[in-house]
Protein backbone atom coordinates (compact mmCIF):
# COMPACT_ATOMS: atom_id res chain seq x y z
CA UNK A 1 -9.39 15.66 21.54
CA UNK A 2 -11.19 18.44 20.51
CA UNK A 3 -13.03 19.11 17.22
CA UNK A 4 -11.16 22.68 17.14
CA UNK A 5 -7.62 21.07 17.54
CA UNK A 6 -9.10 18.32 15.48
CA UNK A 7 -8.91 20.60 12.11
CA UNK A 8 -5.70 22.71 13.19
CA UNK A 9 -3.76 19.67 13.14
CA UNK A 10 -5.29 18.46 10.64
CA UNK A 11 -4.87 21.68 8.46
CA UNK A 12 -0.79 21.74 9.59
CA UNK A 13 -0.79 18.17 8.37
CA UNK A 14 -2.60 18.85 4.90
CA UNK A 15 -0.46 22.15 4.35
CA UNK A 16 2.51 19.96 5.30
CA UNK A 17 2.07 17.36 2.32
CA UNK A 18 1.13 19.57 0.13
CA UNK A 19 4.09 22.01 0.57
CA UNK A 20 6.24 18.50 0.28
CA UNK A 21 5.10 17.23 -2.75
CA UNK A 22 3.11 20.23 -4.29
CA UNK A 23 5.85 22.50 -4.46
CA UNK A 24 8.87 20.24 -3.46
CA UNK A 25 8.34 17.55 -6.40
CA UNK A 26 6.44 19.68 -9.55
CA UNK A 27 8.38 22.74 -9.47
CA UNK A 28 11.71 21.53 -9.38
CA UNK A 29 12.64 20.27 -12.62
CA UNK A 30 16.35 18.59 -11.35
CA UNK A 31 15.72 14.53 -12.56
CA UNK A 32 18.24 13.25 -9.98
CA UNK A 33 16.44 15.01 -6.96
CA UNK A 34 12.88 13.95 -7.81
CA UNK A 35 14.43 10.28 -8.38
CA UNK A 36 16.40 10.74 -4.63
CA UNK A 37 13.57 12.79 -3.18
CA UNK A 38 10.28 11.04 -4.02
CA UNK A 39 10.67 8.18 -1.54
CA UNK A 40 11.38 10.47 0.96
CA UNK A 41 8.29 12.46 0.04
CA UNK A 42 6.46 8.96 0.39
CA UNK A 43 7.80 8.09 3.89
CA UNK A 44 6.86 11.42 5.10
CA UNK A 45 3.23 10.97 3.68
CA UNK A 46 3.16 7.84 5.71
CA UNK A 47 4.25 9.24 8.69
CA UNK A 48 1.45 12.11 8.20
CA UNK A 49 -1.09 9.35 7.32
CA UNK A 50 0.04 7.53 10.23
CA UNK A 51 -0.77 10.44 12.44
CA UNK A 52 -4.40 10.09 12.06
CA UNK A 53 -4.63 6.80 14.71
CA UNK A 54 -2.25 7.81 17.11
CA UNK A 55 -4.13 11.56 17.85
CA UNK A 56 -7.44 9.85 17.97
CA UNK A 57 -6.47 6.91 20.11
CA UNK A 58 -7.68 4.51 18.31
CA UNK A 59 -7.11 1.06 19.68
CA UNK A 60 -4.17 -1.09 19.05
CA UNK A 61 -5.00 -3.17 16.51
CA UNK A 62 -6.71 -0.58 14.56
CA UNK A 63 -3.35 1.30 14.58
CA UNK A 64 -1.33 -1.78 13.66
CA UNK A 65 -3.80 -2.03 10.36
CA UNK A 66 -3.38 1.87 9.29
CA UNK A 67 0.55 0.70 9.53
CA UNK A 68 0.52 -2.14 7.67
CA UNK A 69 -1.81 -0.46 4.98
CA UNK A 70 0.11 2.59 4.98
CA UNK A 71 3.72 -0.08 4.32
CA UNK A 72 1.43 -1.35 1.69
CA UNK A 73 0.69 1.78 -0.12
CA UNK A 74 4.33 2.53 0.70
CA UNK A 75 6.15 -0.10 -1.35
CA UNK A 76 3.57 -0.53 -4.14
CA UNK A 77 4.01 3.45 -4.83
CA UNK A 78 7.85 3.00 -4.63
CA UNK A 79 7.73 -0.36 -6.73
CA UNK A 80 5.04 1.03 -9.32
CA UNK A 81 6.43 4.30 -10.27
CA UNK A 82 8.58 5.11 -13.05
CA UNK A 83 10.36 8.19 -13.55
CA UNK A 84 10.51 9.42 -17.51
CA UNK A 85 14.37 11.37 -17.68
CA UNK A 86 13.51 12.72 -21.58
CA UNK A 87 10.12 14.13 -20.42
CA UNK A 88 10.59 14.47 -16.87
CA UNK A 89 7.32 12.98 -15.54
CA UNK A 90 6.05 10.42 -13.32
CA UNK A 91 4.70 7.61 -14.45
CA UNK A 92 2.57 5.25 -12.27
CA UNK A 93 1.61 1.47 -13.67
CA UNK A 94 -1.78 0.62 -12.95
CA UNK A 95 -1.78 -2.61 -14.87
CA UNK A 96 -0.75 -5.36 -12.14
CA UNK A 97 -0.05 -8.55 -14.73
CA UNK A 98 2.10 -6.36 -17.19
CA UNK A 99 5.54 -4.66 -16.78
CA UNK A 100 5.86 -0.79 -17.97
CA UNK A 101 8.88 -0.98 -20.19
CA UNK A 102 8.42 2.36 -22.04
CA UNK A 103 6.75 6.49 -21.33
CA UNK A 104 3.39 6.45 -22.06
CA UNK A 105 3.88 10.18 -23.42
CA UNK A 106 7.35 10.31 -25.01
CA UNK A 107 7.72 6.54 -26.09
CA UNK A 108 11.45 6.61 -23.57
CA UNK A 109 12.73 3.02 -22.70
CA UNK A 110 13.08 3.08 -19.19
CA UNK A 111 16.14 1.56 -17.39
């Protein structure tokens, strides 16, 4: 592969994510979309992360790592992240011994 069609895919693949979550995700303000559509927006991420091994032929094993890193990344996001219905954020636990029970900005039990 080429370095030009390198970056063009590349760039397609950047502007792709960030259409999906920039605009998709922060400027809709519906609470029972983002909850529905933010797993989505993960599993396409992971397909677009996933794209990096397959158009540089990397070998097989290689590619079977990215995949089972990218599943990683995958569930942990889906498993770790909270969404806040008063404020209408994301929140993402980065402690891994303790259990996010309440918002971090508006105080909010979550469910």
């Amino acid at each position: 592969m080429s370095e030009k069609s390198f970056i063009i895919i590349w760039g397609i693949l950047f502007f792709s994510a960030l259409i999906i979550q920039g605009i998709i995700l922060k400027l809709n303000k519906n609470a029972k979309f983002q909850k529905k559509f933010f797993p989505i927006a993960l599993a396409i991420n992971l397909a677009i992360f996933l794209l990096l091994p397959i158009f540089q032929f990397f070998p097989s094993l290689l590619i079977l790592a990215f995949i089972g890193f990218g599943v990683l990344l995958f569930f942990l996001s889906i498993k770790r992240t909270k969404y806040c219905d008063v404020c209408q954020k994301f929140r993402y636990n980065r402690t891994f011994l303790e259990k996010m029970n309440f918002c971090q900005v508006c105080g909010n039990e979550f469910i």
